[in-house]
PDB file of N, CA and C in Angstrom:
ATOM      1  N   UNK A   1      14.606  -3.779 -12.217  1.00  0.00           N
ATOM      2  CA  UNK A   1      13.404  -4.578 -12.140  1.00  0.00           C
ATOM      3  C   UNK A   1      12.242  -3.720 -12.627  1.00  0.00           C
ATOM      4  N   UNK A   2      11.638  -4.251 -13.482  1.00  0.00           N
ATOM      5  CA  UNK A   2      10.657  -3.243 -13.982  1.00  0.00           C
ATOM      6  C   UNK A   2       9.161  -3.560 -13.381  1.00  0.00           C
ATOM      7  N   UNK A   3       8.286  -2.832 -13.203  1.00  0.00           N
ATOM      8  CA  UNK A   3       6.980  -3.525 -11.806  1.00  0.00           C
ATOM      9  C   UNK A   3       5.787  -2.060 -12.737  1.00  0.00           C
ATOM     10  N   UNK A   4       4.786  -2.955 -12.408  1.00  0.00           N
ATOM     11  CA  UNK A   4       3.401  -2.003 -12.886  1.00  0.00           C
ATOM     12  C   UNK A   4       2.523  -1.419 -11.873  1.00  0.00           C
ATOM     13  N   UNK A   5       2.332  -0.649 -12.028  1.00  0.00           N
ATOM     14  CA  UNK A   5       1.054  -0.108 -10.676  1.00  0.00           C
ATOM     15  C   UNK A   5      -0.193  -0.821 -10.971  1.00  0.00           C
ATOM     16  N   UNK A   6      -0.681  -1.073 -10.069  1.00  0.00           N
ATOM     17  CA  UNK A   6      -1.620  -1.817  -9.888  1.00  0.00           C
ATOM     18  C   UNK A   6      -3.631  -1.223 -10.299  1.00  0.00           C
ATOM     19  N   UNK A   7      -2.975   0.480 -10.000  1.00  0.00           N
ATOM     20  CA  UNK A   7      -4.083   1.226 -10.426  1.00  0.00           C
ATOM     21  C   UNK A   7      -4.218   1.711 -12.076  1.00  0.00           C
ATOM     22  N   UNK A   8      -2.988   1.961 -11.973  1.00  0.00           N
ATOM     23  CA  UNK A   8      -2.951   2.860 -13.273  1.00  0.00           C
ATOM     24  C   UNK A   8      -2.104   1.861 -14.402  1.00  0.00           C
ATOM     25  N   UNK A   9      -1.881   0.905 -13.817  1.00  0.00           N
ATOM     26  CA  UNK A   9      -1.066   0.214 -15.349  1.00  0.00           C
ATOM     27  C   UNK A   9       0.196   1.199 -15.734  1.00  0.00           C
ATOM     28  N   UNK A  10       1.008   2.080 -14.763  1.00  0.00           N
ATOM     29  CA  UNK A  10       2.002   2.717 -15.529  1.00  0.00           C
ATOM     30  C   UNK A  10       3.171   1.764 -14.697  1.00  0.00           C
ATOM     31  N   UNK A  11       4.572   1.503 -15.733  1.00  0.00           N
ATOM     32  CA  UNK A  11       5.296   0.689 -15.933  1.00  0.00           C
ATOM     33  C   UNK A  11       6.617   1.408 -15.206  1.00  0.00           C
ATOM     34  N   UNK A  12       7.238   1.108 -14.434  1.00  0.00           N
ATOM     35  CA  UNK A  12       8.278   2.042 -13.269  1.00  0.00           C
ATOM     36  C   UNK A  12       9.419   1.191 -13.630  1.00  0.00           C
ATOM     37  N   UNK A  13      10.838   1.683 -13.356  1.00  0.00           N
ATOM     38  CA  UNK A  13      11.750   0.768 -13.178  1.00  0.00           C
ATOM     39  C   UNK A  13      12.811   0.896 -11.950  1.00  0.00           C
ATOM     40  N   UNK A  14      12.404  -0.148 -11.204  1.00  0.00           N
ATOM     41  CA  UNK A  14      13.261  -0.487  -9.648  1.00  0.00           C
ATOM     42  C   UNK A  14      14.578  -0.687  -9.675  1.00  0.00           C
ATOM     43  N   UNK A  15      15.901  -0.272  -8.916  1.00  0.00           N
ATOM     44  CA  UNK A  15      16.956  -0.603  -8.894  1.00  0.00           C
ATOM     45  C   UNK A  15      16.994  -2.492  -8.091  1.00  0.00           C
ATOM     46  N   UNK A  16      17.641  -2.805  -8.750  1.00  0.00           N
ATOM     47  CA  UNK A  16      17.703  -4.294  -8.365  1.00  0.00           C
ATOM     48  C   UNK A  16      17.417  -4.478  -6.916  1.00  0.00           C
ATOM     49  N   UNK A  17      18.549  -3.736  -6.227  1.00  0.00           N
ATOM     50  CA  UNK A  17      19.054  -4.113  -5.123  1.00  0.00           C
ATOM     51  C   UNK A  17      18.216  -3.168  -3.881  1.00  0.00           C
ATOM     52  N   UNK A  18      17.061  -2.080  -4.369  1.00  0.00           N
ATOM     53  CA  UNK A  18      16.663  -1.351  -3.583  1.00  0.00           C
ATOM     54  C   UNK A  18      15.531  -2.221  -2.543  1.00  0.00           C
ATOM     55  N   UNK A  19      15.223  -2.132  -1.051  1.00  0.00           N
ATOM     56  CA  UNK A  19      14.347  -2.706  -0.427  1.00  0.00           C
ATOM     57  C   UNK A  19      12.894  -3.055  -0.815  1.00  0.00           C
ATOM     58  N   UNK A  20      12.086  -2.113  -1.643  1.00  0.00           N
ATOM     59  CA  UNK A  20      10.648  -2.451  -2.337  1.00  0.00           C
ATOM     60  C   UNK A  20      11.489  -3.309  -3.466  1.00  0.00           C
ATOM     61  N   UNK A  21      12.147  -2.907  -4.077  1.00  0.00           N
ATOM     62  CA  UNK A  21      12.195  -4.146  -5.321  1.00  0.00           C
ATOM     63  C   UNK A  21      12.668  -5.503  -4.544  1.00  0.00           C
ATOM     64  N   UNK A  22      13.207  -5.731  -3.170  1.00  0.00           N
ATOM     65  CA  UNK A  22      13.367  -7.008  -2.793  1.00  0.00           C
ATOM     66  C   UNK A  22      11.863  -7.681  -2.243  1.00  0.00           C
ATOM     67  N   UNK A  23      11.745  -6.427  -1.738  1.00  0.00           N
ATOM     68  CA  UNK A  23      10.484  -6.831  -0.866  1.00  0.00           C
ATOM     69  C   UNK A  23       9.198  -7.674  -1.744  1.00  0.00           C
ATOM     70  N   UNK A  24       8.910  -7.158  -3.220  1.00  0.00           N
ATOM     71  CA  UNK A  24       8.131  -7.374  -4.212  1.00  0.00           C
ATOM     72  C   UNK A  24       8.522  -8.884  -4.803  1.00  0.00           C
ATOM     73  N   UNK A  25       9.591  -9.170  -4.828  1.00  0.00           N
ATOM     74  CA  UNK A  25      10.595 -10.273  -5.087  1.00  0.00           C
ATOM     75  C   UNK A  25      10.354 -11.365  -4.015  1.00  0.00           C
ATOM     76  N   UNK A  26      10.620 -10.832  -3.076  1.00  0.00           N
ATOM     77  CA  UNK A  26      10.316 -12.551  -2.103  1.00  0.00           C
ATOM     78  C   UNK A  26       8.725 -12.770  -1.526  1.00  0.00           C
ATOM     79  N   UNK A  27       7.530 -11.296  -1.919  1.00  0.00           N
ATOM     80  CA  UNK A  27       6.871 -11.742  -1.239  1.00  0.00           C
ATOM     81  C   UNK A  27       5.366 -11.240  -2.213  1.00  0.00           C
ATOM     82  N   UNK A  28       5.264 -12.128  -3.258  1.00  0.00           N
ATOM     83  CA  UNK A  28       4.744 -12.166  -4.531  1.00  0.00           C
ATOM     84  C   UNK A  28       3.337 -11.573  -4.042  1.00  0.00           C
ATOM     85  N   UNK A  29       2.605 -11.507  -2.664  1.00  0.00           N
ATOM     86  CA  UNK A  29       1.329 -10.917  -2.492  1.00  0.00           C
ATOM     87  C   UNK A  29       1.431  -9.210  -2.598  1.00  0.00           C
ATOM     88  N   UNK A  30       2.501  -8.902  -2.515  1.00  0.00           N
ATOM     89  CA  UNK A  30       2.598  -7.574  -1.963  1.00  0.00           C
ATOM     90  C   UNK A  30       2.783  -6.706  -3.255  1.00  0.00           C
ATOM     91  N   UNK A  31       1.798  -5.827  -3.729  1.00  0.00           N
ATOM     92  CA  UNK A  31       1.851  -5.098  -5.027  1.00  0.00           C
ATOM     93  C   UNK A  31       2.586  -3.627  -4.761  1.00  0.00           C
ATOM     94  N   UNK A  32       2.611  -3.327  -5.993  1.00  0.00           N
ATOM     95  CA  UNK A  32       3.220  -1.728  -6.483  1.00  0.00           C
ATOM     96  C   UNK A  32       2.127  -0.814  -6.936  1.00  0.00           C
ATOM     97  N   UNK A  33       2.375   0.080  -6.225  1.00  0.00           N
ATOM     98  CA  UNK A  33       1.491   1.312  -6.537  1.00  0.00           C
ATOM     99  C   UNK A  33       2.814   2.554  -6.674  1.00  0.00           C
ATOM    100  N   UNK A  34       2.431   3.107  -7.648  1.00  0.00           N
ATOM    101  CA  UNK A  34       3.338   4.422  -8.331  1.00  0.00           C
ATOM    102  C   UNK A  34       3.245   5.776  -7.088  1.00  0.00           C
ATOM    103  N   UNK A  35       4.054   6.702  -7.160  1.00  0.00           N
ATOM    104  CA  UNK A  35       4.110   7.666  -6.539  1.00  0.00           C
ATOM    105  C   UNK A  35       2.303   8.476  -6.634  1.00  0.00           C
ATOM    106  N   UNK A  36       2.257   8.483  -7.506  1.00  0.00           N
ATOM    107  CA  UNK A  36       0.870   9.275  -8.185  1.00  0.00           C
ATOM    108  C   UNK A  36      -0.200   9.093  -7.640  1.00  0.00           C
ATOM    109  N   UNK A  37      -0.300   7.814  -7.772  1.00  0.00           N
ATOM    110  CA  UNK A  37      -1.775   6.607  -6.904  1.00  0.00           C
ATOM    111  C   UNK A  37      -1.701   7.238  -5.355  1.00  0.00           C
ATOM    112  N   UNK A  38      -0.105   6.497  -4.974  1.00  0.00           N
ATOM    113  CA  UNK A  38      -0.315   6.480  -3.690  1.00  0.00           C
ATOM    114  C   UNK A  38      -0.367   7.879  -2.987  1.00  0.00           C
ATOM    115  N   UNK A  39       0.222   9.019  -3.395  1.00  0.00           N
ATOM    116  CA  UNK A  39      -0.107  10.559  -3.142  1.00  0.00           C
ATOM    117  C   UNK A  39      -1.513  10.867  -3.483  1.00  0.00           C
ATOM    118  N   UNK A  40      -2.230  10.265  -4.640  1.00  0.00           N
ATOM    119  CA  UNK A  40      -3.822  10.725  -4.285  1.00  0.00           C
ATOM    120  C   UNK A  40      -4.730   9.884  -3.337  1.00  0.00           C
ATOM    121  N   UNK A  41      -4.217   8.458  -3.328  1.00  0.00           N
ATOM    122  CA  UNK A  41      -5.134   8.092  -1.927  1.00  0.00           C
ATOM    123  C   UNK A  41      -4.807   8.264  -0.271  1.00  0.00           C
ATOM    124  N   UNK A  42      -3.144   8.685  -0.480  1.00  0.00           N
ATOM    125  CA  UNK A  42      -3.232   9.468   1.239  1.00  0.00           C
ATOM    126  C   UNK A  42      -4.126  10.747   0.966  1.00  0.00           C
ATOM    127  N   UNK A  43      -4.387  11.256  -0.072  1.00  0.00           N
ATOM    128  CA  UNK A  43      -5.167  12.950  -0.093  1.00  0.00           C
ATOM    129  C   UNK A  43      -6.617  13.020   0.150  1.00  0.00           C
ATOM    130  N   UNK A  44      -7.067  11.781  -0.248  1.00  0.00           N
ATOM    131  CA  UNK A  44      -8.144  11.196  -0.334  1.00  0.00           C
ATOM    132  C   UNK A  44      -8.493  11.106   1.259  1.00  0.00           C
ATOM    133  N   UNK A  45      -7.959  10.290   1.618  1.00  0.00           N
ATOM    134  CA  UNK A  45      -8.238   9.466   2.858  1.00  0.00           C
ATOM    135  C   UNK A  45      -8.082  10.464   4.129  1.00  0.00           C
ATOM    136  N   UNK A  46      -6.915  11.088   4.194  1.00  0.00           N
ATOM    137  CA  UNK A  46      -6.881  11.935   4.615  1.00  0.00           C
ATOM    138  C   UNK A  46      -7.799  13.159   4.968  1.00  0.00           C
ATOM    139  N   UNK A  47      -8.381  13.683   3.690  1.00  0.00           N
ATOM    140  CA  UNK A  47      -9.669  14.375   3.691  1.00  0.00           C
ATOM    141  C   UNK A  47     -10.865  13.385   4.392  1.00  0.00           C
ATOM    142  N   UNK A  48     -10.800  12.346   4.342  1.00  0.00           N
ATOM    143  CA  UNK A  48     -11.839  11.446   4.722  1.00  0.00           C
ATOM    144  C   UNK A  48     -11.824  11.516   6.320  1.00  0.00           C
ATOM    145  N   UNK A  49     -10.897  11.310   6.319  1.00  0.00           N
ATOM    146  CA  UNK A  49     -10.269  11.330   8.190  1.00  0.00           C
ATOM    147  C   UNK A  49     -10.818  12.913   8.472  1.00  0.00           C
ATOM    148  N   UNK A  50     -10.642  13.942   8.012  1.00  0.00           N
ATOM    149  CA  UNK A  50     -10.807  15.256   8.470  1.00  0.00           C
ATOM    150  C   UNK A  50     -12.171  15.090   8.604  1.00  0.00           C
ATOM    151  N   UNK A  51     -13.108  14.922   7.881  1.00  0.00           N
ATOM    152  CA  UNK A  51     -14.761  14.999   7.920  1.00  0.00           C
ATOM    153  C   UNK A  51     -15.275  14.256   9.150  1.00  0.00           C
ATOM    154  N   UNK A  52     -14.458  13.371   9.793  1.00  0.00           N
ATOM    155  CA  UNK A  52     -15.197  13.037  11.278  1.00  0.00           C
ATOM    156  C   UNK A  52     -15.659  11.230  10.793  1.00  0.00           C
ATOM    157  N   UNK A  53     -16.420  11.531   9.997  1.00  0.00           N
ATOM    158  CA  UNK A  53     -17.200  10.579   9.242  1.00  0.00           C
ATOM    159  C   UNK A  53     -16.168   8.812   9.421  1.00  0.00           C
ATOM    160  N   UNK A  54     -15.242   8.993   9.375  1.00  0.00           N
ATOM    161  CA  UNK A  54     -13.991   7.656   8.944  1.00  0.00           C
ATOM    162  C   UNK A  54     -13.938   6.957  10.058  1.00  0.00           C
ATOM    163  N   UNK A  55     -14.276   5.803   9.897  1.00  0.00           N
ATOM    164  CA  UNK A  55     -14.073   5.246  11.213  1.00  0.00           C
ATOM    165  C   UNK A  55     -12.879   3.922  10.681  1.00  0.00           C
ATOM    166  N   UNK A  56     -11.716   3.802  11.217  1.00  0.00           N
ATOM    167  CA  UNK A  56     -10.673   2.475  10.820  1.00  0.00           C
ATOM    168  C   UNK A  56     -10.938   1.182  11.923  1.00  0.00           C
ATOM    169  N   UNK A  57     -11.502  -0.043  11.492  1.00  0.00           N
ATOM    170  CA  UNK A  57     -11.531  -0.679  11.701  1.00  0.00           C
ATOM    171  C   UNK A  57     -10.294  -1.944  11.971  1.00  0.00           C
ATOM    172  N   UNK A  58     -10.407  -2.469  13.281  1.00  0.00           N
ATOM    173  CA  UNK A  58      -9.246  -2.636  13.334  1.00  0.00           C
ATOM    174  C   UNK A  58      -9.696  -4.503  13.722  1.00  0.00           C
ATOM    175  N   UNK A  59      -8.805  -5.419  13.796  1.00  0.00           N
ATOM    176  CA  UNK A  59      -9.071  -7.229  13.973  1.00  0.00           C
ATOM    177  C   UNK A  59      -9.379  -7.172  15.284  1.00  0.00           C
ATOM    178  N   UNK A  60     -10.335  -7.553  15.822  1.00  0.00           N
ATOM    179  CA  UNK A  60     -10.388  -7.941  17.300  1.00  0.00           C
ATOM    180  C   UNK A  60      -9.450  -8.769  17.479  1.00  0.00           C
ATOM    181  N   UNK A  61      -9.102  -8.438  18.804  1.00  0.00           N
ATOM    182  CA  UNK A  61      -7.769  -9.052  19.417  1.00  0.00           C
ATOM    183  C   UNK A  61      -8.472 -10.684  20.399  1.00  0.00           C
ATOM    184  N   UNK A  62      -8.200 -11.072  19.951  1.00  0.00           N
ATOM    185  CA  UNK A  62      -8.396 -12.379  21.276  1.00  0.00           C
ATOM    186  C   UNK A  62      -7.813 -12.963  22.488  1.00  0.00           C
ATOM    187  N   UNK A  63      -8.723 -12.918  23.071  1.00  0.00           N
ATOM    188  CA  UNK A  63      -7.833 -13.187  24.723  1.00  0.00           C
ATOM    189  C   UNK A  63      -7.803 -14.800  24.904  1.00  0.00           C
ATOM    190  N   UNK A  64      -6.631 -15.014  25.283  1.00  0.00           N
ATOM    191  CA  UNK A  64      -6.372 -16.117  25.800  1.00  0.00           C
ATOM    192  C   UNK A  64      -6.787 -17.057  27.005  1.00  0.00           C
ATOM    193  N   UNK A  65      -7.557 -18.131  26.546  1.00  0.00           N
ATOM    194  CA  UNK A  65      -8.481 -18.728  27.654  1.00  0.00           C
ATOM    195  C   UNK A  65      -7.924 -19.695  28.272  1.00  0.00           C
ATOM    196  N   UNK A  66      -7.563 -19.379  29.363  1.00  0.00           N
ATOM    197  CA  UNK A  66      -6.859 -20.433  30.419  1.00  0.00           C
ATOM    198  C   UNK A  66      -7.590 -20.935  31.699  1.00  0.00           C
TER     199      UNK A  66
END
């Protein structure tokens, strides 16, 4: 299965039967990012997280009104 990164436009090729190439296959929202991308934005982020500065925002949860 051949799939593009989404950052860089470079062109990869998936074994048919491997779990991301199924996963990409049944669930058409879910993109590909290359080894490259995704190793510089954990490096990124990561450094981001170290500076204090990062705050992850997370869905408020809702409580159930009975």
């Amino acid at each position: 299965m051949k799939v593009k990164c989404v950052i860089c436009d470079k062109i990869d090729i998936l074994e048919d039967n491997s779990f991301l190439a199924k996963r990409l296959r049944n669930r058409p929202l879910h993109t590909y990012m290359c080894e490259t991308c995704n190793n510089r934005i954990t490096k990124n982020t990561e450094a981001r997280i170290e500076t204090g500065n990062f705050r992850l925002y997370e869905a408020k949860k809702q409580e159930d009104e009975w």
